[in-house]
N, C-alpha and C. Protein backbone atom coordinates (compact mmCIF):
# COMPACT_ATOMS: atom_id res chain seq x y z
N UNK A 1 66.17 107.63 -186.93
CA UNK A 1 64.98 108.39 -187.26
C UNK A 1 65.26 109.85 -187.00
N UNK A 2 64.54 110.82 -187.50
CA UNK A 2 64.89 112.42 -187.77
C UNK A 2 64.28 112.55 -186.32
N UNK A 3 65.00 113.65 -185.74
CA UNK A 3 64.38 114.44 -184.73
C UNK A 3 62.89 115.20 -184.49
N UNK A 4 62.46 114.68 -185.72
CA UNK A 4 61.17 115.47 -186.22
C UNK A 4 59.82 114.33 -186.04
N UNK A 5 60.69 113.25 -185.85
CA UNK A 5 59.12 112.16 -185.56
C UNK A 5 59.30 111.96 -184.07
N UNK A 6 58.01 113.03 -183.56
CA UNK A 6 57.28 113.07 -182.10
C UNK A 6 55.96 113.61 -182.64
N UNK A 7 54.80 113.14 -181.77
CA UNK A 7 54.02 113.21 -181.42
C UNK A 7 53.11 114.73 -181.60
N UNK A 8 52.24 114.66 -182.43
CA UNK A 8 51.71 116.50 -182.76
C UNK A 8 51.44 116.88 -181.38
N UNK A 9 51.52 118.07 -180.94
CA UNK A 9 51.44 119.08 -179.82
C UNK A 9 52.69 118.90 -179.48
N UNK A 10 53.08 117.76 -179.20
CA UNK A 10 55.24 117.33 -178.15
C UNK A 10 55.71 119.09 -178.81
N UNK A 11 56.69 119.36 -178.59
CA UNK A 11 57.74 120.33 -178.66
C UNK A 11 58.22 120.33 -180.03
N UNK A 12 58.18 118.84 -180.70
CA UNK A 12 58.79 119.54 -182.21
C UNK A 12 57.37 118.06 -182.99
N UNK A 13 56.85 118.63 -183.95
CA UNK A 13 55.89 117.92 -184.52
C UNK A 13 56.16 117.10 -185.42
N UNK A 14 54.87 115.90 -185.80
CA UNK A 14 55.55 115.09 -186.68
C UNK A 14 55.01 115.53 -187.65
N UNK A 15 55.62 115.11 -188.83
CA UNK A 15 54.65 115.69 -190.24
C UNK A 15 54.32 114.68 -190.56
N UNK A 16 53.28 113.93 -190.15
CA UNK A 16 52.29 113.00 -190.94
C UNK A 16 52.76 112.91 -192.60
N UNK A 17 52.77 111.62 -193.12
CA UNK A 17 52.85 111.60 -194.37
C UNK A 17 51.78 111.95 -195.08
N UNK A 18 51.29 112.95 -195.84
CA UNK A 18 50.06 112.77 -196.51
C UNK A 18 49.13 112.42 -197.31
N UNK A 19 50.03 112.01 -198.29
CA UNK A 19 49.48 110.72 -199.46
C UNK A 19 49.76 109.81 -199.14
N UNK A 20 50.13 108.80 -198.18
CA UNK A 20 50.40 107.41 -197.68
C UNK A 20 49.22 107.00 -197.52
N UNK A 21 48.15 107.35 -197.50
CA UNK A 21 46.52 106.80 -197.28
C UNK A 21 46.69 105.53 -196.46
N UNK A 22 47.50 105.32 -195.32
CA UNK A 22 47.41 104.33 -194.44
C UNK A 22 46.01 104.27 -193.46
N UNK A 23 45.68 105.96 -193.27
CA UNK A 23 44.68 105.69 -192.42
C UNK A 23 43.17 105.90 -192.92
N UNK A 24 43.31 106.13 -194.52
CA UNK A 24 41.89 105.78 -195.41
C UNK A 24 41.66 104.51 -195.15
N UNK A 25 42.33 103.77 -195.62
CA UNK A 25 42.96 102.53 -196.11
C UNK A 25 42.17 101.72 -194.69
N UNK A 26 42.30 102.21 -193.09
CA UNK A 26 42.37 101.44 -192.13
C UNK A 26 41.04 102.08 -192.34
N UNK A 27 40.45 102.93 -192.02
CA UNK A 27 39.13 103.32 -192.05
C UNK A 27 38.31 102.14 -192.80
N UNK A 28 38.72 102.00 -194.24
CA UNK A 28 38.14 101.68 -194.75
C UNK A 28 37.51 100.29 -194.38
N UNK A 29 38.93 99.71 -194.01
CA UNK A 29 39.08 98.04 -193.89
C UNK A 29 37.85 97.79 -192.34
N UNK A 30 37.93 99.06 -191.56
CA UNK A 30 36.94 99.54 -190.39
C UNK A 30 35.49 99.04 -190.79
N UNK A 31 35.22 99.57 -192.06
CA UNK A 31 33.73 99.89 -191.97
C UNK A 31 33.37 98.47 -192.69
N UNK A 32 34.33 97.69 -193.13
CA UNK A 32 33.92 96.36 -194.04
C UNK A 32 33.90 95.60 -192.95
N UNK A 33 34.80 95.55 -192.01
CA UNK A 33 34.87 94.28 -190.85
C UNK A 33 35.40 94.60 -189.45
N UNK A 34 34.59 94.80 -188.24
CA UNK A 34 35.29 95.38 -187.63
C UNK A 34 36.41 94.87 -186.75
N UNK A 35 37.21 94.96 -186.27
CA UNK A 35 38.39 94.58 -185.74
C UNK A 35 38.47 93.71 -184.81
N UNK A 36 39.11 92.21 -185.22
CA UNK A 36 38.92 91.65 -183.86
C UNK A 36 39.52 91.48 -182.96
N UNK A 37 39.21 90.69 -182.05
CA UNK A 37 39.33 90.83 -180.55
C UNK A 37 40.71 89.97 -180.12
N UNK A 38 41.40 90.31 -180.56
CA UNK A 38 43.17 89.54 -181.09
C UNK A 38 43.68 89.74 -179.83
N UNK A 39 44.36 89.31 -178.79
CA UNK A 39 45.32 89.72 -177.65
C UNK A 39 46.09 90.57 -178.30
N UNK A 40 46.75 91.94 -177.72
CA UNK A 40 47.64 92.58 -177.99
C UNK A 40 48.58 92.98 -177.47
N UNK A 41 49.94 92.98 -177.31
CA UNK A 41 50.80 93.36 -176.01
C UNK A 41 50.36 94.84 -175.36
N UNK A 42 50.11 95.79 -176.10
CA UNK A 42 49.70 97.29 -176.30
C UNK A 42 48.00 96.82 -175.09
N UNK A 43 47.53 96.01 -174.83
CA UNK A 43 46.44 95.99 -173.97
C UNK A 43 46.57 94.96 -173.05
N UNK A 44 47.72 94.63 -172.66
CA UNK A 44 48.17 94.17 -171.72
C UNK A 44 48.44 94.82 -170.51
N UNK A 45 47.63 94.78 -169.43
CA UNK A 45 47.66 96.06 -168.39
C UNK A 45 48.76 96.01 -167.27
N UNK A 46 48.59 97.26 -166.91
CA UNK A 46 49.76 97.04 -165.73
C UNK A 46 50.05 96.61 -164.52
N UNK A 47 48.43 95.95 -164.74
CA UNK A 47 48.42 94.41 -163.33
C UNK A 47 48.47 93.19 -163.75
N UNK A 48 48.35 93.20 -165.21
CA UNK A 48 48.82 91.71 -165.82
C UNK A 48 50.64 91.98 -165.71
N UNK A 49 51.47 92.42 -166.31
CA UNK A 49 52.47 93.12 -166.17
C UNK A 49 53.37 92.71 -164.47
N UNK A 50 52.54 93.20 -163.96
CA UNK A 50 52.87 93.20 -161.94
C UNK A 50 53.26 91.93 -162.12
N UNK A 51 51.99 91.41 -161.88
CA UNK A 51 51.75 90.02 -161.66
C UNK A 51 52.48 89.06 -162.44
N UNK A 52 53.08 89.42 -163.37
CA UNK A 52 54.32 88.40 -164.01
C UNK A 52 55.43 87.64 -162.79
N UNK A 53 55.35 86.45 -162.48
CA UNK A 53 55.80 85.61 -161.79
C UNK A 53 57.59 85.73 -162.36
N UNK A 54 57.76 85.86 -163.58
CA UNK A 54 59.19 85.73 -164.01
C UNK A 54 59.82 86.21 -164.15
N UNK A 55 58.83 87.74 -163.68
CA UNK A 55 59.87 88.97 -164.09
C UNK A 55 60.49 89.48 -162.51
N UNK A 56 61.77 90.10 -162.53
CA UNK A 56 61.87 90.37 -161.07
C UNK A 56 61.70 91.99 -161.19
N UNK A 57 61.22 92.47 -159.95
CA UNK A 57 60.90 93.96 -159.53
C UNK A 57 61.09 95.07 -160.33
N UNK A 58 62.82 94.94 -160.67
CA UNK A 58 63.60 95.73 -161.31
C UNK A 58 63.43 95.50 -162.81
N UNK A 59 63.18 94.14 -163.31
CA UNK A 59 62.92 93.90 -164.56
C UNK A 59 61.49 94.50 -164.97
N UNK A 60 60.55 94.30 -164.03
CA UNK A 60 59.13 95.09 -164.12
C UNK A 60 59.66 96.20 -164.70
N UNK A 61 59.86 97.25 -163.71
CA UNK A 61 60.05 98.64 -163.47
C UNK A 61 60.11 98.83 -164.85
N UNK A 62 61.77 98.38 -165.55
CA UNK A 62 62.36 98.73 -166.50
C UNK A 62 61.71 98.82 -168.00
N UNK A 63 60.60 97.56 -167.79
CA UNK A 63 59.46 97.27 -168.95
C UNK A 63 58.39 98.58 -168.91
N UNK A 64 58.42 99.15 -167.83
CA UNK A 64 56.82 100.39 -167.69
C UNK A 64 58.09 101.56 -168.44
N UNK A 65 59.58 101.72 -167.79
CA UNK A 65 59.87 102.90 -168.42
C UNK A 65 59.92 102.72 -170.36
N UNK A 66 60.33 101.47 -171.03
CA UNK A 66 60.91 101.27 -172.08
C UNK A 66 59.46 101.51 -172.62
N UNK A 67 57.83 101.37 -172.20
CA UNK A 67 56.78 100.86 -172.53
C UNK A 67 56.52 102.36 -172.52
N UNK A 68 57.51 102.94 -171.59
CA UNK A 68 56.90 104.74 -171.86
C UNK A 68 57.55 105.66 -172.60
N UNK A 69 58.91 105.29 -173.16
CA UNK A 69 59.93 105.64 -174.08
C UNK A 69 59.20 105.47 -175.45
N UNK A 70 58.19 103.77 -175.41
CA UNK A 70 57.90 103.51 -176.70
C UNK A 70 56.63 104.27 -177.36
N UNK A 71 55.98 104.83 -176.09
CA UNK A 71 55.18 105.87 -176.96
C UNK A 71 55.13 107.17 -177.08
N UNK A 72 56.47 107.35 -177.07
CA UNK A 72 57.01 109.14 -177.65
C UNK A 72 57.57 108.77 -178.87
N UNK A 73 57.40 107.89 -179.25
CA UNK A 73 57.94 107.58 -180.87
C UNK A 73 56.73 107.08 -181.82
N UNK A 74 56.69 108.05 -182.87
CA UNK A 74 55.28 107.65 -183.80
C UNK A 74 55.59 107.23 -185.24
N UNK A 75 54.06 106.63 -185.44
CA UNK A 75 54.76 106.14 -187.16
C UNK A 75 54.22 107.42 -187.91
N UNK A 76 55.16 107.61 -189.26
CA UNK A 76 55.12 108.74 -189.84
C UNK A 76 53.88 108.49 -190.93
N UNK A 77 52.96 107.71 -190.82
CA UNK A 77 51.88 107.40 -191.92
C UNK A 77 51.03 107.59 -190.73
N UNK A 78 50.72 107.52 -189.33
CA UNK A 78 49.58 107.31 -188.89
C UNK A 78 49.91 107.76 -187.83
N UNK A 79 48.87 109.11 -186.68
CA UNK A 79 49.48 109.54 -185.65
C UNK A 79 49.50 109.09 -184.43
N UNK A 80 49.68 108.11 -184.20
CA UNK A 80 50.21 107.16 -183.17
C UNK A 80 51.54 106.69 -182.74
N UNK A 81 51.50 106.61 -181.35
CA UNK A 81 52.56 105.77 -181.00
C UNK A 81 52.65 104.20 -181.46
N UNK A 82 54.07 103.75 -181.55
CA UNK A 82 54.63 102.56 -182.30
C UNK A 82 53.59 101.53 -181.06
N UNK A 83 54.00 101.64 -180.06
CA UNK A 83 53.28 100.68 -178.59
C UNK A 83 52.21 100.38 -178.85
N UNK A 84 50.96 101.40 -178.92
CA UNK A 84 49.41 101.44 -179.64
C UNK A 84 49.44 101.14 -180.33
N UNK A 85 50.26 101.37 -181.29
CA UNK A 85 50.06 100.93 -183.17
C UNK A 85 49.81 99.67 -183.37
N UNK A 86 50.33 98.74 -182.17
CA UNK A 86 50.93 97.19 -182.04
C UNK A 86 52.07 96.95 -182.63
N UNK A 87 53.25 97.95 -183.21
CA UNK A 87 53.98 97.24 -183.76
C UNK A 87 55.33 96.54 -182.72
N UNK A 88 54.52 96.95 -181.75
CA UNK A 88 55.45 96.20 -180.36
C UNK A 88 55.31 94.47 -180.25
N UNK A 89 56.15 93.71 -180.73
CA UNK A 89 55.38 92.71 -180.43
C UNK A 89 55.66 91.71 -178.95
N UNK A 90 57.53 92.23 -178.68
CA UNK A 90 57.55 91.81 -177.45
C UNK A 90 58.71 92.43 -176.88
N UNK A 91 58.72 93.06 -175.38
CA UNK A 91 59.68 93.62 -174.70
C UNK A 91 60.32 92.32 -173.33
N UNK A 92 61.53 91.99 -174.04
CA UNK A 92 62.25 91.34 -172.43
C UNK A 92 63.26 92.06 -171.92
N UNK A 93 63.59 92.19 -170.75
CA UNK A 93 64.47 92.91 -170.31
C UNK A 93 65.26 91.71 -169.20
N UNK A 94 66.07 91.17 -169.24
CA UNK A 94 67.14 90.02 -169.30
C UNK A 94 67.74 90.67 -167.51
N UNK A 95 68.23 89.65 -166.97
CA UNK A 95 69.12 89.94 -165.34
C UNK A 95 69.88 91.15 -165.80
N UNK A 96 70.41 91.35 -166.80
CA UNK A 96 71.89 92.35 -167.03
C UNK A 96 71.37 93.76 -167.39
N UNK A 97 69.81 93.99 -167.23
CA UNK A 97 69.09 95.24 -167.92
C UNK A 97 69.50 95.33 -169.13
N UNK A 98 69.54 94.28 -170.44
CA UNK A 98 69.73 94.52 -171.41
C UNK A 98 68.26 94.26 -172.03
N UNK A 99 67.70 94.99 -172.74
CA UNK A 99 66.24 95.31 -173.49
C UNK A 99 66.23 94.56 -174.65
N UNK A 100 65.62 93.50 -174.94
CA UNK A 100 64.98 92.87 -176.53
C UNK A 100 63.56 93.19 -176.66
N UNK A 101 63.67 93.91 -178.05
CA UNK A 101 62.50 94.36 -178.38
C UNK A 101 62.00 93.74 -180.01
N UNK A 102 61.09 92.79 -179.72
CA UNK A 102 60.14 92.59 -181.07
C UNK A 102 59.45 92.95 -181.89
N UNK A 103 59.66 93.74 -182.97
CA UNK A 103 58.64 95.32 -183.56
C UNK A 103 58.33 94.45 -185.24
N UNK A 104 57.21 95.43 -185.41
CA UNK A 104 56.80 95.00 -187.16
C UNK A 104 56.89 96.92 -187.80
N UNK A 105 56.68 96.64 -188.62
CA UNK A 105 56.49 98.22 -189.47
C UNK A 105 55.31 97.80 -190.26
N UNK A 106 54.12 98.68 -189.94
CA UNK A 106 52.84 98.28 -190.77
C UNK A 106 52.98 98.14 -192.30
N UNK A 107 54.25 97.85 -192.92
CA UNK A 107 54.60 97.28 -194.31
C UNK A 107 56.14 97.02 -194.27
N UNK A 108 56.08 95.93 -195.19
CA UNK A 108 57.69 96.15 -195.20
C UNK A 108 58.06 97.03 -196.16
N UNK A 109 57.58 97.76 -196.83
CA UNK A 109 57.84 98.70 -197.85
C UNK A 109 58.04 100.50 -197.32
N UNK A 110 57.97 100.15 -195.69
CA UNK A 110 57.47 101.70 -194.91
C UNK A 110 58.76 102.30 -195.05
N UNK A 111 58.49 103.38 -195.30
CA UNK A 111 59.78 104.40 -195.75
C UNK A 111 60.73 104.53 -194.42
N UNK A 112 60.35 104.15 -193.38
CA UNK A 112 61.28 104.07 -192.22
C UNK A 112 61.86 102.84 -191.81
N UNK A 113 61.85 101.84 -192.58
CA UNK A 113 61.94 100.48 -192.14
C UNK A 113 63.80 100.85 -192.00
N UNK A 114 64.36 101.60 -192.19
CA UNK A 114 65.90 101.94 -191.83
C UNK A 114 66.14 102.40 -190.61
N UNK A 115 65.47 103.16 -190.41
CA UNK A 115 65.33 104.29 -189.44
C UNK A 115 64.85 104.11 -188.56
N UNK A 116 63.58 103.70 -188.17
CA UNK A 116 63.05 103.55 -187.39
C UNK A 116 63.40 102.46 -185.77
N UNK A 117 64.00 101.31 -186.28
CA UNK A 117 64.69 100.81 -185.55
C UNK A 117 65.60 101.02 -184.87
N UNK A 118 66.45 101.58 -185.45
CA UNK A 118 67.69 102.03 -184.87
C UNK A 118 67.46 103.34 -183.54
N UNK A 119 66.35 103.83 -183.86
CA UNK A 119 65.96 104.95 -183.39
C UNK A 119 65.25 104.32 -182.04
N UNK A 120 64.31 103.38 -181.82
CA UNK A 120 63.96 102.63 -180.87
C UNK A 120 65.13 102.50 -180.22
N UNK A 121 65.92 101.92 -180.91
CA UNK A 121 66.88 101.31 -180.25
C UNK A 121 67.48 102.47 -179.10
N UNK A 122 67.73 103.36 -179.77
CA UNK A 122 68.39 104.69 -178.98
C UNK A 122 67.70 105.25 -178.02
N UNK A 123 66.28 105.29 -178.53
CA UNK A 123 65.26 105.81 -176.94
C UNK A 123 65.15 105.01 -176.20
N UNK A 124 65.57 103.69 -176.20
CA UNK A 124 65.44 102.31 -175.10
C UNK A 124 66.86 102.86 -173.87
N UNK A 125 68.19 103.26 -175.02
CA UNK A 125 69.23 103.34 -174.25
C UNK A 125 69.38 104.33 -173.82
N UNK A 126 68.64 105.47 -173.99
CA UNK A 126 68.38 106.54 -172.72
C UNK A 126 67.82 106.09 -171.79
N UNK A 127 67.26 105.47 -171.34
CA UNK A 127 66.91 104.85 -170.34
C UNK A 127 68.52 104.53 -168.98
N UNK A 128 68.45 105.22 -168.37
CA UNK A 128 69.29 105.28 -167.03
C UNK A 128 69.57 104.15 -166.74
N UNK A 129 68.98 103.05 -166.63
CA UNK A 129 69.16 101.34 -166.48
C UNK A 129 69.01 100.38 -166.94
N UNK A 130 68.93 100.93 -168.35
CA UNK A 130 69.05 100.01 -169.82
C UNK A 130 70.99 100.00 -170.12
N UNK A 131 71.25 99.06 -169.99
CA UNK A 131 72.28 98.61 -170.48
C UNK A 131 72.78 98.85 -171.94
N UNK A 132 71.91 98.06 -172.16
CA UNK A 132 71.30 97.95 -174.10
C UNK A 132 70.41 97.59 -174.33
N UNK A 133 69.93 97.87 -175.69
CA UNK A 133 69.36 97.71 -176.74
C UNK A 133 69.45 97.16 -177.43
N UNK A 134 68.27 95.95 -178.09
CA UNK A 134 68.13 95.45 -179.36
C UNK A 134 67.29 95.19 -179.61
N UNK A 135 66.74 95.89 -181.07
CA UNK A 135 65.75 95.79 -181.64
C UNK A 135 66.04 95.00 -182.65
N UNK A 136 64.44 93.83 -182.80
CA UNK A 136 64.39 92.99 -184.34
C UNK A 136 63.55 93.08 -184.84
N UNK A 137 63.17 93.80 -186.13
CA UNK A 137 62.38 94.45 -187.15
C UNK A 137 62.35 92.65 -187.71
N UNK A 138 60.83 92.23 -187.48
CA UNK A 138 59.39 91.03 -187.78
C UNK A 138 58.84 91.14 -188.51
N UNK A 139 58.68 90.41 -189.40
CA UNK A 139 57.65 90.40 -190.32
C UNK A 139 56.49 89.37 -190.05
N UNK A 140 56.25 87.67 -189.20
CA UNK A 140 55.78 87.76 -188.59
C UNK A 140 54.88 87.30 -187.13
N UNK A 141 53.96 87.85 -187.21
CA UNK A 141 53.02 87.48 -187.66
C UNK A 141 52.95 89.21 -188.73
N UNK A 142 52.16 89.81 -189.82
CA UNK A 142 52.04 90.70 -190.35
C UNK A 142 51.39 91.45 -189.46
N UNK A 143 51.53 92.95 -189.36
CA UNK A 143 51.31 93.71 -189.13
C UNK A 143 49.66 94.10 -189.54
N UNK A 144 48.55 94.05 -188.80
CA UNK A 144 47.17 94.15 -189.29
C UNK A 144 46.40 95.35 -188.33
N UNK A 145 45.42 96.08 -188.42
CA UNK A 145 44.75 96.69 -187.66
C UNK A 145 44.18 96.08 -186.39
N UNK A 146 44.14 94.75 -186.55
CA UNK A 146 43.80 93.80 -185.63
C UNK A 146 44.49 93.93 -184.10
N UNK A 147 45.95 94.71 -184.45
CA UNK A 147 46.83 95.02 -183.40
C UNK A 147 46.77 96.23 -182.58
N UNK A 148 46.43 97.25 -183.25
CA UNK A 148 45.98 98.29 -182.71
C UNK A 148 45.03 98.17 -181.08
N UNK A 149 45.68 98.91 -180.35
CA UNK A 149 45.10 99.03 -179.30
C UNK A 149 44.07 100.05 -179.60
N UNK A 150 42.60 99.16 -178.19
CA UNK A 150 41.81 99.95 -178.49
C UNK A 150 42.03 101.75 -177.84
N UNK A 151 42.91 101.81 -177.33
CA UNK A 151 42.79 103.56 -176.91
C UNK A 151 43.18 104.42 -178.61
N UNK A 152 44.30 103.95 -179.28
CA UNK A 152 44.87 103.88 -180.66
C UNK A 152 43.52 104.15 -181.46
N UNK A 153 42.53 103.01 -181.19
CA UNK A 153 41.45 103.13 -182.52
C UNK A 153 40.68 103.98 -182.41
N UNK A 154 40.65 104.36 -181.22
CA UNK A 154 39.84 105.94 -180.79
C UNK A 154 40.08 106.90 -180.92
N UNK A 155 41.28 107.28 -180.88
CA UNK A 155 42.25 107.84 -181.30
C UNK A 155 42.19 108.09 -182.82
N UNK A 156 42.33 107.22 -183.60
CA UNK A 156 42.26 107.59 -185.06
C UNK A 156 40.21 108.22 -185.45
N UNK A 157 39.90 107.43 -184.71
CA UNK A 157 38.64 107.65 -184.87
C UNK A 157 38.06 106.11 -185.91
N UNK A 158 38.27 104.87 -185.47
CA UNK A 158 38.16 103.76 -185.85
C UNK A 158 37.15 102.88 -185.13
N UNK A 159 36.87 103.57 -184.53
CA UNK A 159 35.64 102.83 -183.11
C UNK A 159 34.51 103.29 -182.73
């Protein structure tokens, strides 16, 4: 992914796509039905998280930094982080600090479906005690607004 997809205000801005009408589109789908109440990894808190029996200390830890790596990276149709977006669908981080990460792209047709992964992949392995990285671009369950965390839908202005 270009050096140019971060977060508007961050240090270098993203340029929103502007005819992608992803977030008419979600508006819209907003005002017909509103969003339901789906579990989402993205609202999974950080005492559900703790409290994981299977994860050890260090494996925790490593999930809050990769979980904070994952939202300095945004999708270029909608100004959100990938984490909020839901296209996170699952982070393990293995005895050896090696990172598997489960992601969707809100289409398979998204102009970053190249890019974008690989690019996860790379902000996972800055991580000081990430070993590695691997990301697997899901199709599914599909990618729906349903995933969106609620801080995300407030955010767009969806709530």
């Amino acid at each position: 992914m270009p050096d140019d997809y971060q977060h508007p205000g961050s240090i270098k801005s993203l340029n929103v796509l502007p005819s992608s009408g992803k977030l008419e589109q979600l508006k819209q789908e907003t005002q017909q039905q509103p969003p339901a109440a789906a579990r989402k990894l993205a609202d999974q808190t950080l005492v559900d998280r703790a409290l994981d029996q299977t994860k050890t200390p260090e494996q925790k830890a490593i999930t809050e930094r990769v979980i904070e790596a994952l939202r300095t990276v945004y999708d270029p149709e909608l100004p959100v982080n990938i984490y909020d977006l839901g296209l996170i669908y699952s982070i393990d981080v293995d005895a050896e600090n090696r990172v598997y990460v489960k992601m969707t792209l809100t289409a398979p047709a998204c102009p970053v479906a190249g890019t974008l992964p690989p690019a996860v992949e790379s902000k996972i392995e800055n991580i000081p005690e990430v070993k590695s990285a691997k990301v697997e671009l899901v199709w599914d369950p599909p990618w729906s607004r349903d995933m969106i965390s609620e801080a995300a839908l407030l955010e767009l202005g969806l709530l």
